[in-house]
Protein backbone atom coordinates (compact mmCIF):
# COMPACT_ATOMS: atom_id res chain seq x y z
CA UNK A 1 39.49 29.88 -23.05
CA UNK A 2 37.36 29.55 -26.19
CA UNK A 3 33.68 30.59 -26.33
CA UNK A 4 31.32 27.70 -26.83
CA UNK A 5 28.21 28.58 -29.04
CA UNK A 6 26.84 25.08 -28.95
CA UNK A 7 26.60 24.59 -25.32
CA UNK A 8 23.57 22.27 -24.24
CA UNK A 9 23.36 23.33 -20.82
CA UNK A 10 23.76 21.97 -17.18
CA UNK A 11 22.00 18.71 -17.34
CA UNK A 12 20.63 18.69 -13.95
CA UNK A 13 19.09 22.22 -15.33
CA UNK A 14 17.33 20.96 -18.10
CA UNK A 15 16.50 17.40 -16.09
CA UNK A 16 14.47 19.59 -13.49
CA UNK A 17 13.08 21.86 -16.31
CA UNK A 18 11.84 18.79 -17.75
CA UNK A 19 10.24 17.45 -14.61
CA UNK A 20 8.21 20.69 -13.71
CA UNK A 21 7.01 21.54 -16.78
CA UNK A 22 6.03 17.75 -17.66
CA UNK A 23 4.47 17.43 -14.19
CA UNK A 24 2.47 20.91 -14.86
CA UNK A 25 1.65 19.94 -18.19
CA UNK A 26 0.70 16.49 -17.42
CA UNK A 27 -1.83 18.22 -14.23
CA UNK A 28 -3.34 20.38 -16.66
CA UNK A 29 -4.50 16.88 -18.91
CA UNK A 30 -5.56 14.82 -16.38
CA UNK A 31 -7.54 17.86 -14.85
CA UNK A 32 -9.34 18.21 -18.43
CA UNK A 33 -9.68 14.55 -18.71
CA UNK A 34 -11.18 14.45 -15.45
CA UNK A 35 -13.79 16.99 -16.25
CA UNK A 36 -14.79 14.99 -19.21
CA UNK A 37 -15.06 11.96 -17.31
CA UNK A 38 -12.48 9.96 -18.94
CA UNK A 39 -9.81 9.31 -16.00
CA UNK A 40 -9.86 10.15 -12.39
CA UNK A 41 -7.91 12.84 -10.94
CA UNK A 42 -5.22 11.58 -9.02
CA UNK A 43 -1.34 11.88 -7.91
CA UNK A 44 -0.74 8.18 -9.69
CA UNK A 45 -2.55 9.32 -12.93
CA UNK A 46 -0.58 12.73 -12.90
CA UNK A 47 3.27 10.94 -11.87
CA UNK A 48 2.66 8.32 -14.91
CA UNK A 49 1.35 10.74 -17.34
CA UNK A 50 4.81 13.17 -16.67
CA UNK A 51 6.86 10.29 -16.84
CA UNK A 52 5.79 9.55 -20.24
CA UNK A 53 6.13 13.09 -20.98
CA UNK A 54 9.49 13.34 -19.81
CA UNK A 55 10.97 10.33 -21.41
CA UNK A 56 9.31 11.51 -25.08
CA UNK A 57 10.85 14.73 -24.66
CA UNK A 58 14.11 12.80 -23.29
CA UNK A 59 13.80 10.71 -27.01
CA UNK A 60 12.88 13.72 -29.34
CA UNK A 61 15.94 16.14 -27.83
CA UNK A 62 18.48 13.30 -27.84
């Protein structure tokens, strides 16, 4: 049993890491976008915004 240093990790781990913190991140936009009067507040607006969030982090970390 050898130690492995470079270990990247349970992917289901970093796959639902990804998705909260994209989702909360993505919230936190559309809520300031919102206030500015730029795009509407809502769950469709949040959802797409993540999803581009999560497969630009998906490209940068692969």
């Amino acid at each position: 049993m050898g130690t492995n240093t470079a270990s990247r990790g349970d992917p289901r781990v970093l796959f639902a890491m990804n998705l909260v913190l994209s989702s909360v991140f993505a919230s936190v936009v559309v809520w300031g976008l919102d206030l500015v009067g730029l795009l509407e507040l809502t769950f469709v607006n949040v959802a797409s915004l993540a999803l581009v969030l999560m497969a630009v982090t998906y490209l940068v970390t692969r």
